[in-house]
C-alpha atoms as a PDB file:
ATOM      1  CA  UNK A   1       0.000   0.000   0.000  1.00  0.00           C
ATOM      2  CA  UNK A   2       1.416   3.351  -0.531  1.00  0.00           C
ATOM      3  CA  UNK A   3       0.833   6.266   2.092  1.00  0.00           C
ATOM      4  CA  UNK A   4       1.027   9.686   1.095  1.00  0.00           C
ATOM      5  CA  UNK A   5       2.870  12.449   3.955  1.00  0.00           C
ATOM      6  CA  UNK A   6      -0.051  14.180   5.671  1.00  0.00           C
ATOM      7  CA  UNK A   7       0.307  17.991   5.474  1.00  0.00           C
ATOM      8  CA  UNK A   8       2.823  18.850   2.968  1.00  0.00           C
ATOM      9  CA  UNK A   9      -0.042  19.411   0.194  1.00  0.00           C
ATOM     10  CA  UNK A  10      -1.076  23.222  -0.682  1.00  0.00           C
ATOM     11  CA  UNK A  11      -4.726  24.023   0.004  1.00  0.00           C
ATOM     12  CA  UNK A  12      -6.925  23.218  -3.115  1.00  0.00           C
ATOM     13  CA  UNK A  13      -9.521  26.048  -4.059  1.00  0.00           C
ATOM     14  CA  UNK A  14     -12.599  24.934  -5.588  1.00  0.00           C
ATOM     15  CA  UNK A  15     -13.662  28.192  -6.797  1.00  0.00           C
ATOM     16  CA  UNK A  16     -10.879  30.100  -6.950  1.00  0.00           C
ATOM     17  CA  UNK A  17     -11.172  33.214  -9.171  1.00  0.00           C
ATOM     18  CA  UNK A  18      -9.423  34.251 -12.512  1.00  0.00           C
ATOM     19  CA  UNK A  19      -9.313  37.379 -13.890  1.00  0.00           C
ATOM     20  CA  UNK A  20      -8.794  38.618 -16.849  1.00  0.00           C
ATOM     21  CA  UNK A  21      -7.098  41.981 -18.596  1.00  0.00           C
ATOM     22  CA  UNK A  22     -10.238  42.076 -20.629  1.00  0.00           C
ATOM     23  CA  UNK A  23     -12.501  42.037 -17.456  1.00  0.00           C
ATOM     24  CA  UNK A  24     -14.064  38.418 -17.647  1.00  0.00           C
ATOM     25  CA  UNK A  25     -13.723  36.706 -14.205  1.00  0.00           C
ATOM     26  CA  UNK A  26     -14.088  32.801 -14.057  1.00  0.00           C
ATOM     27  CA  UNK A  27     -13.957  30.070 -11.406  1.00  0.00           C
ATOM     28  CA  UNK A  28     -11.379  27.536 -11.394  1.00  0.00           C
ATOM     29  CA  UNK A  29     -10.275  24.763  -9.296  1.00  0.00           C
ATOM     30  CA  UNK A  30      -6.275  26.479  -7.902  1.00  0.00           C
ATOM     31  CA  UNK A  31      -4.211  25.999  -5.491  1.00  0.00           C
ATOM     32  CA  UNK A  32      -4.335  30.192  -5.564  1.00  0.00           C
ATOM     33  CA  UNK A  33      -7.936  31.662  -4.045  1.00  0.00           C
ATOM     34  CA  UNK A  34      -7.528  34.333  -6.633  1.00  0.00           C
ATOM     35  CA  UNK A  35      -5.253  35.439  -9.405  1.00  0.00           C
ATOM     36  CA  UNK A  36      -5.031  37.645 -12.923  1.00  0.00           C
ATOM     37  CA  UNK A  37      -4.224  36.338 -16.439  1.00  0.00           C
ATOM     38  CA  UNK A  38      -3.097  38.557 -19.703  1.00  0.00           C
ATOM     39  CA  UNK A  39      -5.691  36.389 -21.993  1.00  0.00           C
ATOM     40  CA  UNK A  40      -8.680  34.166 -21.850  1.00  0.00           C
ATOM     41  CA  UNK A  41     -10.903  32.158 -24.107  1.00  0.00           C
ATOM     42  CA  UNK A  42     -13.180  35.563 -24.343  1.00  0.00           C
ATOM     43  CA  UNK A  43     -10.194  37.438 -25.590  1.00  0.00           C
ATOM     44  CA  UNK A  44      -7.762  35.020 -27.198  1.00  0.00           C
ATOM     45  CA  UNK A  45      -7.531  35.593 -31.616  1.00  0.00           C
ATOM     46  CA  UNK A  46      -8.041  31.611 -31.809  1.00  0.00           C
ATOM     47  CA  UNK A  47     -11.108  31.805 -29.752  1.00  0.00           C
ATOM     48  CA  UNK A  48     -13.188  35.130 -30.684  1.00  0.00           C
ATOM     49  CA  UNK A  49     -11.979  34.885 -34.099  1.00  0.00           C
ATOM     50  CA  UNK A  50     -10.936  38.416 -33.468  1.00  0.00           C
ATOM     51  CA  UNK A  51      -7.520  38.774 -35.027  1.00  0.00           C
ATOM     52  CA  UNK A  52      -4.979  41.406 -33.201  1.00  0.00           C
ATOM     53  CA  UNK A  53      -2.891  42.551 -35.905  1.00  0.00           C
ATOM     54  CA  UNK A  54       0.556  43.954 -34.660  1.00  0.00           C
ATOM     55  CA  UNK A  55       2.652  46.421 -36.380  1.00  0.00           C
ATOM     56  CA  UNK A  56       6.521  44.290 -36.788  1.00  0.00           C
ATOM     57  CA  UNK A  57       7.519  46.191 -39.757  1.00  0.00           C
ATOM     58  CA  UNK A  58       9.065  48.975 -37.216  1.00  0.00           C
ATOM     59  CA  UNK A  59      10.607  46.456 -35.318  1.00  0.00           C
ATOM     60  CA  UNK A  60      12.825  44.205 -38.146  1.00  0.00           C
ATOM     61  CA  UNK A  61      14.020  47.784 -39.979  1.00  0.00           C
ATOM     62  CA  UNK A  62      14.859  49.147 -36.154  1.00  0.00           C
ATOM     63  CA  UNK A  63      16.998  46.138 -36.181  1.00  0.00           C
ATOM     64  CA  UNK A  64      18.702  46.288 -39.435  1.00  0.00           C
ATOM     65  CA  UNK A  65      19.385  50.395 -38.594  1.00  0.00           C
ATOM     66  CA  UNK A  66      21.393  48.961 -35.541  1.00  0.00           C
ATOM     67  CA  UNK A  67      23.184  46.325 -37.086  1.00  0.00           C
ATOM     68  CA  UNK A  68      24.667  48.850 -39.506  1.00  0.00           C
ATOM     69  CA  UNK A  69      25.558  51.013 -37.276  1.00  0.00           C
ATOM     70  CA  UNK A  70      26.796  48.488 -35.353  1.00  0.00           C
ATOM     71  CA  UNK A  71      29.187  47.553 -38.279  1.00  0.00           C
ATOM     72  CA  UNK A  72      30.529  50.859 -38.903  1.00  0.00           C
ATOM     73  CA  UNK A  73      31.709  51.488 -35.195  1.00  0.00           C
ATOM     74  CA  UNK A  74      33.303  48.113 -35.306  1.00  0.00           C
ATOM     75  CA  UNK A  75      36.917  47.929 -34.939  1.00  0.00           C
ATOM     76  CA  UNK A  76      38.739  46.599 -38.452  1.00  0.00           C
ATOM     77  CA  UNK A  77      40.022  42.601 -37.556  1.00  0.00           C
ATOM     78  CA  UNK A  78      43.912  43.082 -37.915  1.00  0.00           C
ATOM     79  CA  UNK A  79      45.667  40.215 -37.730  1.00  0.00           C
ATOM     80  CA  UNK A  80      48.176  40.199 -35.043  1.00  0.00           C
ATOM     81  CA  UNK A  81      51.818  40.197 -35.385  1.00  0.00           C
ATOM     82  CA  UNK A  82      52.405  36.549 -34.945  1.00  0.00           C
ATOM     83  CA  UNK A  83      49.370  35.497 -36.692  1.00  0.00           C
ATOM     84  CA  UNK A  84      50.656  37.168 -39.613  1.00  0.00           C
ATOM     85  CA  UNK A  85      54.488  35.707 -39.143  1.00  0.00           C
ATOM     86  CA  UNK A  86      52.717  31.917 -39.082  1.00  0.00           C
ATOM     87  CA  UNK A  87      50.551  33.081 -42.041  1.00  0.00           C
ATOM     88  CA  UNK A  88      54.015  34.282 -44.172  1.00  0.00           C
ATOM     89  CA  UNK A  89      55.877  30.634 -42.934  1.00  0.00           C
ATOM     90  CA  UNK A  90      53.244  28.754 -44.937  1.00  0.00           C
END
Protein backbone atom coordinates (compact mmCIF):
# COMPACT_ATOMS: atom_id res chain seq x y z
CA UNK A 1 0.00 0.00 0.00
CA UNK A 2 1.42 3.35 -0.53
CA UNK A 3 0.83 6.27 2.09
CA UNK A 4 1.03 9.69 1.09
CA UNK A 5 2.87 12.45 3.96
CA UNK A 6 -0.05 14.18 5.67
CA UNK A 7 0.31 17.99 5.47
CA UNK A 8 2.82 18.85 2.97
CA UNK A 9 -0.04 19.41 0.19
CA UNK A 10 -1.08 23.22 -0.68
CA UNK A 11 -4.73 24.02 0.00
CA UNK A 12 -6.92 23.22 -3.11
CA UNK A 13 -9.52 26.05 -4.06
CA UNK A 14 -12.60 24.93 -5.59
CA UNK A 15 -13.66 28.19 -6.80
CA UNK A 16 -10.88 30.10 -6.95
CA UNK A 17 -11.17 33.21 -9.17
CA UNK A 18 -9.42 34.25 -12.51
CA UNK A 19 -9.31 37.38 -13.89
CA UNK A 20 -8.79 38.62 -16.85
CA UNK A 21 -7.10 41.98 -18.60
CA UNK A 22 -10.24 42.08 -20.63
CA UNK A 23 -12.50 42.04 -17.46
CA UNK A 24 -14.06 38.42 -17.65
CA UNK A 25 -13.72 36.71 -14.21
CA UNK A 26 -14.09 32.80 -14.06
CA UNK A 27 -13.96 30.07 -11.41
CA UNK A 28 -11.38 27.54 -11.39
CA UNK A 29 -10.28 24.76 -9.30
CA UNK A 30 -6.27 26.48 -7.90
CA UNK A 31 -4.21 26.00 -5.49
CA UNK A 32 -4.33 30.19 -5.56
CA UNK A 33 -7.94 31.66 -4.05
CA UNK A 34 -7.53 34.33 -6.63
CA UNK A 35 -5.25 35.44 -9.40
CA UNK A 36 -5.03 37.64 -12.92
CA UNK A 37 -4.22 36.34 -16.44
CA UNK A 38 -3.10 38.56 -19.70
CA UNK A 39 -5.69 36.39 -21.99
CA UNK A 40 -8.68 34.17 -21.85
CA UNK A 41 -10.90 32.16 -24.11
CA UNK A 42 -13.18 35.56 -24.34
CA UNK A 43 -10.19 37.44 -25.59
CA UNK A 44 -7.76 35.02 -27.20
CA UNK A 45 -7.53 35.59 -31.62
CA UNK A 46 -8.04 31.61 -31.81
CA UNK A 47 -11.11 31.81 -29.75
CA UNK A 48 -13.19 35.13 -30.68
CA UNK A 49 -11.98 34.89 -34.10
CA UNK A 50 -10.94 38.42 -33.47
CA UNK A 51 -7.52 38.77 -35.03
CA UNK A 52 -4.98 41.41 -33.20
CA UNK A 53 -2.89 42.55 -35.91
CA UNK A 54 0.56 43.95 -34.66
CA UNK A 55 2.65 46.42 -36.38
CA UNK A 56 6.52 44.29 -36.79
CA UNK A 57 7.52 46.19 -39.76
CA UNK A 58 9.06 48.97 -37.22
CA UNK A 59 10.61 46.46 -35.32
CA UNK A 60 12.83 44.20 -38.15
CA UNK A 61 14.02 47.78 -39.98
CA UNK A 62 14.86 49.15 -36.15
CA UNK A 63 17.00 46.14 -36.18
CA UNK A 64 18.70 46.29 -39.44
CA UNK A 65 19.39 50.40 -38.59
CA UNK A 66 21.39 48.96 -35.54
CA UNK A 67 23.18 46.32 -37.09
CA UNK A 68 24.67 48.85 -39.51
CA UNK A 69 25.56 51.01 -37.28
CA UNK A 70 26.80 48.49 -35.35
CA UNK A 71 29.19 47.55 -38.28
CA UNK A 72 30.53 50.86 -38.90
CA UNK A 73 31.71 51.49 -35.20
CA UNK A 74 33.30 48.11 -35.31
CA UNK A 75 36.92 47.93 -34.94
CA UNK A 76 38.74 46.60 -38.45
CA UNK A 77 40.02 42.60 -37.56
CA UNK A 78 43.91 43.08 -37.91
CA UNK A 79 45.67 40.21 -37.73
CA UNK A 80 48.18 40.20 -35.04
CA UNK A 81 51.82 40.20 -35.38
CA UNK A 82 52.40 36.55 -34.94
CA UNK A 83 49.37 35.50 -36.69
CA UNK A 84 50.66 37.17 -39.61
CA UNK A 85 54.49 35.71 -39.14
CA UNK A 86 52.72 31.92 -39.08
CA UNK A 87 50.55 33.08 -42.04
CA UNK A 88 54.01 34.28 -44.17
CA UNK A 89 55.88 30.63 -42.93
CA UNK A 90 53.24 28.75 -44.94
Amino acid sequence: MIFMKKDIHPKFYTASEVKCVCGATYKVGSTLPSFNVEICSTCHPFYSGNEKVLDTAGRVERFKKMREAASKTAPSKKKSAKTAAKASMK
